[in-house]
N, C-alpha and C. Protein backbone atom coordinates (compact mmCIF):
# COMPACT_ATOMS: atom_id res chain seq x y z
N UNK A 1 19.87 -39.04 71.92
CA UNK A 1 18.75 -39.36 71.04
C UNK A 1 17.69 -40.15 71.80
N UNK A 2 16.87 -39.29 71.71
CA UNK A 2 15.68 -40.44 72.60
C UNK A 2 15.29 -42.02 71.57
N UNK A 3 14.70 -42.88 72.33
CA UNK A 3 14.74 -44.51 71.60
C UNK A 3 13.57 -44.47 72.31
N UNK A 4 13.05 -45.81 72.00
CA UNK A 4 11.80 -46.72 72.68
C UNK A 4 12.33 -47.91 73.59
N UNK A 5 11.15 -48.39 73.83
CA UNK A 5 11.66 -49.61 74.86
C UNK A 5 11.12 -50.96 74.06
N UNK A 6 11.96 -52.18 73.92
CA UNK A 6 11.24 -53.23 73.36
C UNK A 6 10.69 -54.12 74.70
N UNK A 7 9.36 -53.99 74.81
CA UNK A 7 9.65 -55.28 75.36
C UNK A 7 8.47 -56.36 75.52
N UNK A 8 8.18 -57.70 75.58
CA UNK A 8 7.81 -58.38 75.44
C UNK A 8 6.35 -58.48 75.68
N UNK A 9 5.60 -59.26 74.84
CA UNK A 9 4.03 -59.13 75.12
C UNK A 9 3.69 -59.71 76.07
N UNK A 10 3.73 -60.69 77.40
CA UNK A 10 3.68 -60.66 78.61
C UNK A 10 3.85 -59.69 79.50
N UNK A 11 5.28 -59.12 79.35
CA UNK A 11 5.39 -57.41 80.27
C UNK A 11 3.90 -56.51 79.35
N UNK A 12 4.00 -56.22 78.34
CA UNK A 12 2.66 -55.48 77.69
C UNK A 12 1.58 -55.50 78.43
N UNK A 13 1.12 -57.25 78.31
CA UNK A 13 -0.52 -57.43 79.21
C UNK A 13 -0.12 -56.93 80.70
N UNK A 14 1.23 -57.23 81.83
CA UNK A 14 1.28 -56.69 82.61
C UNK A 14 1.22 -55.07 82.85
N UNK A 15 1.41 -54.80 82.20
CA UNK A 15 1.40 -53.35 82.22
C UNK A 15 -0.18 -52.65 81.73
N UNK A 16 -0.74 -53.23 80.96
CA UNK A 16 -1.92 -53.09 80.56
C UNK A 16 -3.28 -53.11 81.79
N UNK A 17 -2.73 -53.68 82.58
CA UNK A 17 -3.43 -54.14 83.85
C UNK A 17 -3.59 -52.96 84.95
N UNK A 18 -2.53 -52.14 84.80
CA UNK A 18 -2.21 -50.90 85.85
C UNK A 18 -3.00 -49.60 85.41
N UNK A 19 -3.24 -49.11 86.36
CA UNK A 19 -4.61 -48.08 86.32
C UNK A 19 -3.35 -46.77 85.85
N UNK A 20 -2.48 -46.91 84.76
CA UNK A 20 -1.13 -45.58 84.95
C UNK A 20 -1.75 -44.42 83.66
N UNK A 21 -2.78 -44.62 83.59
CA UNK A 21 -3.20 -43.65 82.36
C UNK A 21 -2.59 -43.93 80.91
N UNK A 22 -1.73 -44.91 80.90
CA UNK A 22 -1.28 -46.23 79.48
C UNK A 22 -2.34 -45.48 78.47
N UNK A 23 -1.54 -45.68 77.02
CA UNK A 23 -2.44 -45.87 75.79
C UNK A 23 -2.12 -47.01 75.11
N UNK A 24 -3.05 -47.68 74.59
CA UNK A 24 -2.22 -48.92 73.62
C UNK A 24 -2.24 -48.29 72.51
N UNK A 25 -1.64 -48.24 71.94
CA UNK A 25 -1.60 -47.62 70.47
C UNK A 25 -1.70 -48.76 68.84
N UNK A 26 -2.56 -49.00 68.52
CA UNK A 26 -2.56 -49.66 67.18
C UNK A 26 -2.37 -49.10 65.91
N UNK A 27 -1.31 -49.47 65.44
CA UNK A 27 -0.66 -48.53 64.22
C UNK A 27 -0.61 -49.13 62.68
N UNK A 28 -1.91 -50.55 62.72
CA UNK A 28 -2.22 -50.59 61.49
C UNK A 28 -3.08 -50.14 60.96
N UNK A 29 -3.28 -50.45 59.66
CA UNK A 29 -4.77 -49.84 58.50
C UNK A 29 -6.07 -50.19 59.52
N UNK A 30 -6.47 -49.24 59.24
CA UNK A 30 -8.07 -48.76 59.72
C UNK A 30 -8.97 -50.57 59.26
N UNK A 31 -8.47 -50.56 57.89
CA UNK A 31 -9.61 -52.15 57.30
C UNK A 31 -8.87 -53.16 58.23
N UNK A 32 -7.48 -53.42 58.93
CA UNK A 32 -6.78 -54.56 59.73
C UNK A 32 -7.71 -53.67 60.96
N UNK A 33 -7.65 -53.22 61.90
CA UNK A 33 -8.10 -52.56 63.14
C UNK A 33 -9.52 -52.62 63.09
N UNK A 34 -10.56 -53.10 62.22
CA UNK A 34 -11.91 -53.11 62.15
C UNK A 34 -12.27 -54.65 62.15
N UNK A 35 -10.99 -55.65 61.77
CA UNK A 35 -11.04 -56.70 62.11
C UNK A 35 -10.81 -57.31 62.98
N UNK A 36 -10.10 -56.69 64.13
CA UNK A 36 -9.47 -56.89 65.37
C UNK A 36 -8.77 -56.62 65.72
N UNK A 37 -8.97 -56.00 67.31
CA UNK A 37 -7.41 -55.35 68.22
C UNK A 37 -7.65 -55.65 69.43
N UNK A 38 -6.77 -54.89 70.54
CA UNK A 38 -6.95 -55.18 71.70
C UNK A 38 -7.73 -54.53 72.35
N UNK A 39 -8.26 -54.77 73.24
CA UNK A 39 -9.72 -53.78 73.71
C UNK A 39 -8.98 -52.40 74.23
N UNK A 40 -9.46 -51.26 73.74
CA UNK A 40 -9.50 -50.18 74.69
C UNK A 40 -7.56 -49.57 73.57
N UNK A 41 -7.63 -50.32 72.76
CA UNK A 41 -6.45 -49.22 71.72
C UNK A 41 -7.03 -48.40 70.86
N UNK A 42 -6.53 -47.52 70.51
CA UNK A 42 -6.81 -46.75 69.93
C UNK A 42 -5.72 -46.80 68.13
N UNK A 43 -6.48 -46.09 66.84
CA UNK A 43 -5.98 -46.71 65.88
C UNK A 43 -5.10 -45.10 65.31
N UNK A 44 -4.16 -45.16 65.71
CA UNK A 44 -3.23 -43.98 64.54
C UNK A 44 -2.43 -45.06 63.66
N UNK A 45 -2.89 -44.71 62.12
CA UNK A 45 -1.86 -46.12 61.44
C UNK A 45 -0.35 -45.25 61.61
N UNK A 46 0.50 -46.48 61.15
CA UNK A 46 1.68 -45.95 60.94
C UNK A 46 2.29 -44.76 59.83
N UNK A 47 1.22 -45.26 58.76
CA UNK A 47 2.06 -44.41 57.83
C UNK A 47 1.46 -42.47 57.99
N UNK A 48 0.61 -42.53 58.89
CA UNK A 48 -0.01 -41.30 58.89
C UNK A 48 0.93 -40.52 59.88
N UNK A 49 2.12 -41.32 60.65
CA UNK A 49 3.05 -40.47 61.78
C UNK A 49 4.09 -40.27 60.77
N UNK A 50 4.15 -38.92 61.00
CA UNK A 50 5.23 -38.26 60.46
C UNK A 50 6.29 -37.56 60.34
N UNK A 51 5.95 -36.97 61.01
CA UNK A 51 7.27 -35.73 61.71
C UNK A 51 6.25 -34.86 62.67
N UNK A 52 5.35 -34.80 62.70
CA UNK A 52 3.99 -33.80 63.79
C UNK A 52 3.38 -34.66 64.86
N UNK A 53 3.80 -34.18 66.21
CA UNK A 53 2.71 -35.55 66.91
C UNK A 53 1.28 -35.36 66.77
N UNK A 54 1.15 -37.06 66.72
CA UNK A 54 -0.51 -36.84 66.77
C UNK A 54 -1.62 -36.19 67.92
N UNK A 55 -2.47 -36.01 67.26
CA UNK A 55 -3.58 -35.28 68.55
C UNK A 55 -4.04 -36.07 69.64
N UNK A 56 -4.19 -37.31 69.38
CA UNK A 56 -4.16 -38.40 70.18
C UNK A 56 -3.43 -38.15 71.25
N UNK A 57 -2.15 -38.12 70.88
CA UNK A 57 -1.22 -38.33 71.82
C UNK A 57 -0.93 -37.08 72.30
N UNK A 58 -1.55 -36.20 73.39
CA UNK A 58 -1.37 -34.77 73.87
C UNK A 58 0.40 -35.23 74.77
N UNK A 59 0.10 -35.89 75.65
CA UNK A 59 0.95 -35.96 76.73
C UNK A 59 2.40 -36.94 76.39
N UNK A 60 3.36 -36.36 76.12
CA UNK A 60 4.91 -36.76 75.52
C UNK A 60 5.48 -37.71 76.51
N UNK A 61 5.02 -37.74 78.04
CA UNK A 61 5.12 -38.11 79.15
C UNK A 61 4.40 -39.50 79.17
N UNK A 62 3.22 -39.37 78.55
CA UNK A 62 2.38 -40.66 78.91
C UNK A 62 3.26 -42.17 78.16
N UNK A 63 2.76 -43.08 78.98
CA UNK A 63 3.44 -44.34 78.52
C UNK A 63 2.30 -45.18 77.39
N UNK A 64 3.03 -45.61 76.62
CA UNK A 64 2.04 -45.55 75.00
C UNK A 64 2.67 -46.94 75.03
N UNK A 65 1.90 -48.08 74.88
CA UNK A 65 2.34 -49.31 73.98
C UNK A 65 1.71 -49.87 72.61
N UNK A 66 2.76 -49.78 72.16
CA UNK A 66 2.24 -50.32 70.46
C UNK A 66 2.82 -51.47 69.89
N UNK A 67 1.68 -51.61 69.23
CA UNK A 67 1.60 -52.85 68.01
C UNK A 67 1.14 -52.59 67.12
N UNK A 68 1.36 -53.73 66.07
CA UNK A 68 0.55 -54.06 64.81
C UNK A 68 0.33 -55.03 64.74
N UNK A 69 0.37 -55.61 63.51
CA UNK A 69 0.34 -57.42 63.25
C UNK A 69 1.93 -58.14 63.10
N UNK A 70 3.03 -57.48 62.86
CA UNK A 70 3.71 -58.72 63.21
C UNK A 70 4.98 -57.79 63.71
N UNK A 71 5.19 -56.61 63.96
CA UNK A 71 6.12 -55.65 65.00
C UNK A 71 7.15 -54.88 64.01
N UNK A 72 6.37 -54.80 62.89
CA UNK A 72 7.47 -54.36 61.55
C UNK A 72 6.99 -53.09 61.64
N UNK A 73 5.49 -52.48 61.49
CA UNK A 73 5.50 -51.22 61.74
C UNK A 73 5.59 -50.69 63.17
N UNK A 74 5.11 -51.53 64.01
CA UNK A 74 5.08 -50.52 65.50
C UNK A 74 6.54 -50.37 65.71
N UNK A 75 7.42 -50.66 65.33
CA UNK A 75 8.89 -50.78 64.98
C UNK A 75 9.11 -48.85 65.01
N UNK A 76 8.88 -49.37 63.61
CA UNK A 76 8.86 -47.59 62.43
C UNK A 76 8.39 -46.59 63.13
N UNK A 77 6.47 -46.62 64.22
CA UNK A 77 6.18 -46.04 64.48
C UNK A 77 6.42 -45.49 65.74
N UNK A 78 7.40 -46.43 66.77
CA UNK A 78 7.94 -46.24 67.66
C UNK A 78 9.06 -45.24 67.64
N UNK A 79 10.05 -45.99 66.96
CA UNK A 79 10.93 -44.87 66.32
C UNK A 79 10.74 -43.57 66.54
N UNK A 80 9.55 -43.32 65.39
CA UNK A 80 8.88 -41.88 64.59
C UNK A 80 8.75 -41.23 66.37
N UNK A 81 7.94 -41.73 66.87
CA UNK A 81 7.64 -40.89 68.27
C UNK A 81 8.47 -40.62 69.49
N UNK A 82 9.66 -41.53 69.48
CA UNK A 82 10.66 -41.34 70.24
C UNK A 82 11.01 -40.01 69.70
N UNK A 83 11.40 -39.96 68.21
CA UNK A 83 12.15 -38.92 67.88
C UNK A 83 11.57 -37.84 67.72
N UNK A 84 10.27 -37.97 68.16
CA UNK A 84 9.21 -36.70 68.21
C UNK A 84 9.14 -36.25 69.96
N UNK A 85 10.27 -37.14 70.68
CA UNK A 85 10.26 -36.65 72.04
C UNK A 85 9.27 -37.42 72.78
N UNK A 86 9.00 -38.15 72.23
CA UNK A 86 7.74 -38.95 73.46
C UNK A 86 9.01 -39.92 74.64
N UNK A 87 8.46 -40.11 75.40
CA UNK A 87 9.49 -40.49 76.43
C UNK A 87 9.19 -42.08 76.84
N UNK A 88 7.72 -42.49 76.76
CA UNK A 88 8.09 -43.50 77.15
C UNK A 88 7.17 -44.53 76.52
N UNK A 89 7.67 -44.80 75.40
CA UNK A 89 7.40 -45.31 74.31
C UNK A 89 7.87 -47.06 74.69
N UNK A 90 6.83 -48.19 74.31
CA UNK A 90 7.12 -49.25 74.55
C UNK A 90 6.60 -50.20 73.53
N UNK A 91 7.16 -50.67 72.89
CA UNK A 91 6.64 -51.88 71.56
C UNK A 91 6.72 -53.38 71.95
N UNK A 92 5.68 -53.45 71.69
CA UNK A 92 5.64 -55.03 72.34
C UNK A 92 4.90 -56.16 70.88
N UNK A 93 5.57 -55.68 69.91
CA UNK A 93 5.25 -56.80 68.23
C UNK A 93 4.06 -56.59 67.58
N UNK A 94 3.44 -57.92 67.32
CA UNK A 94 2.00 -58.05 66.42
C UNK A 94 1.03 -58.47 67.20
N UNK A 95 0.09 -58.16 66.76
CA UNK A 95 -1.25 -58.67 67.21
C UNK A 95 -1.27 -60.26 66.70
N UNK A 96 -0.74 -60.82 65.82
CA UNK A 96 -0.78 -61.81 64.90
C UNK A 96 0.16 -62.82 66.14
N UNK A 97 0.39 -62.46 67.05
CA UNK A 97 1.00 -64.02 68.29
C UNK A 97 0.32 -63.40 69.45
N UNK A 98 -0.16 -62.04 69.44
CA UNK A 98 -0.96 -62.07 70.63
C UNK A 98 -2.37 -63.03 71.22
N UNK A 99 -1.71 -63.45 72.78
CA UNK A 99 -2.47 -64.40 73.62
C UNK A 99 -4.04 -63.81 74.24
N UNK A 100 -3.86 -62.16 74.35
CA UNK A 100 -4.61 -62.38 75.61
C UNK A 100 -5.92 -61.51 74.23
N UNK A 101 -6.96 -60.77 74.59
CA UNK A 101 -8.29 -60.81 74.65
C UNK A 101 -7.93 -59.75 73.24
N UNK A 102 -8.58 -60.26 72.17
CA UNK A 102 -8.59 -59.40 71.44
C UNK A 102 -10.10 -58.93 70.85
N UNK A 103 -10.76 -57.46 70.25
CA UNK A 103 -12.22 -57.27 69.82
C UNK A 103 -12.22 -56.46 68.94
N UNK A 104 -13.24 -56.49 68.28
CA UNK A 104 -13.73 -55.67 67.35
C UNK A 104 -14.91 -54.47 67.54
């Protein structure tokens, strides 16, 4: 069964830093994501992943890190995409204790 990776929002910003073709993925409501995220994520909410991958996400291969506001959905939505075959899926919590640069 494919899984995700948990891991911590320090490894996140490190990884965020590397030129590896990364997506951050933000998987709350459109009205939370208009109030603030991390620069350069992109917004699929959670409840819109379903069983179909998104268009967003062409490449099953690419390394995707997600959040929300407190790691309850990027949880769910991690899940959802592992089991949709994405490979390297990484959740790193909420935006709601994130340190480093967040925008609107």
């Amino acid at each position: 069964m494919n899984t995700y990776t948990q891991i911590s929002q320090d490894d996140a910003m490190q990884m965020m830093k590397q030129d590896d073709g990364h997506i951050i993925l933000d998987v709350r409501r459109p009205d939370e994501y208009a109030r603030g995220h991390i620069p350069g994520a992109i917004l699929i909410p959670n409840e819109t992943i379903i069983d179909t991958p998104p268009s967003e996400l062409k490449d099953i291969n690419q390394i995707i890190l997600v959040y929300c506001r407190s790691g309850n959905r990027s949880k769910q939505a991690a899940a959802k995409l592992a089991a949709m075959g994405y490979t390297r899926i990484y959740e790193f919590g909420g935006i709601n204790t994130w340190t480093g640069e967040i925008t609107q």
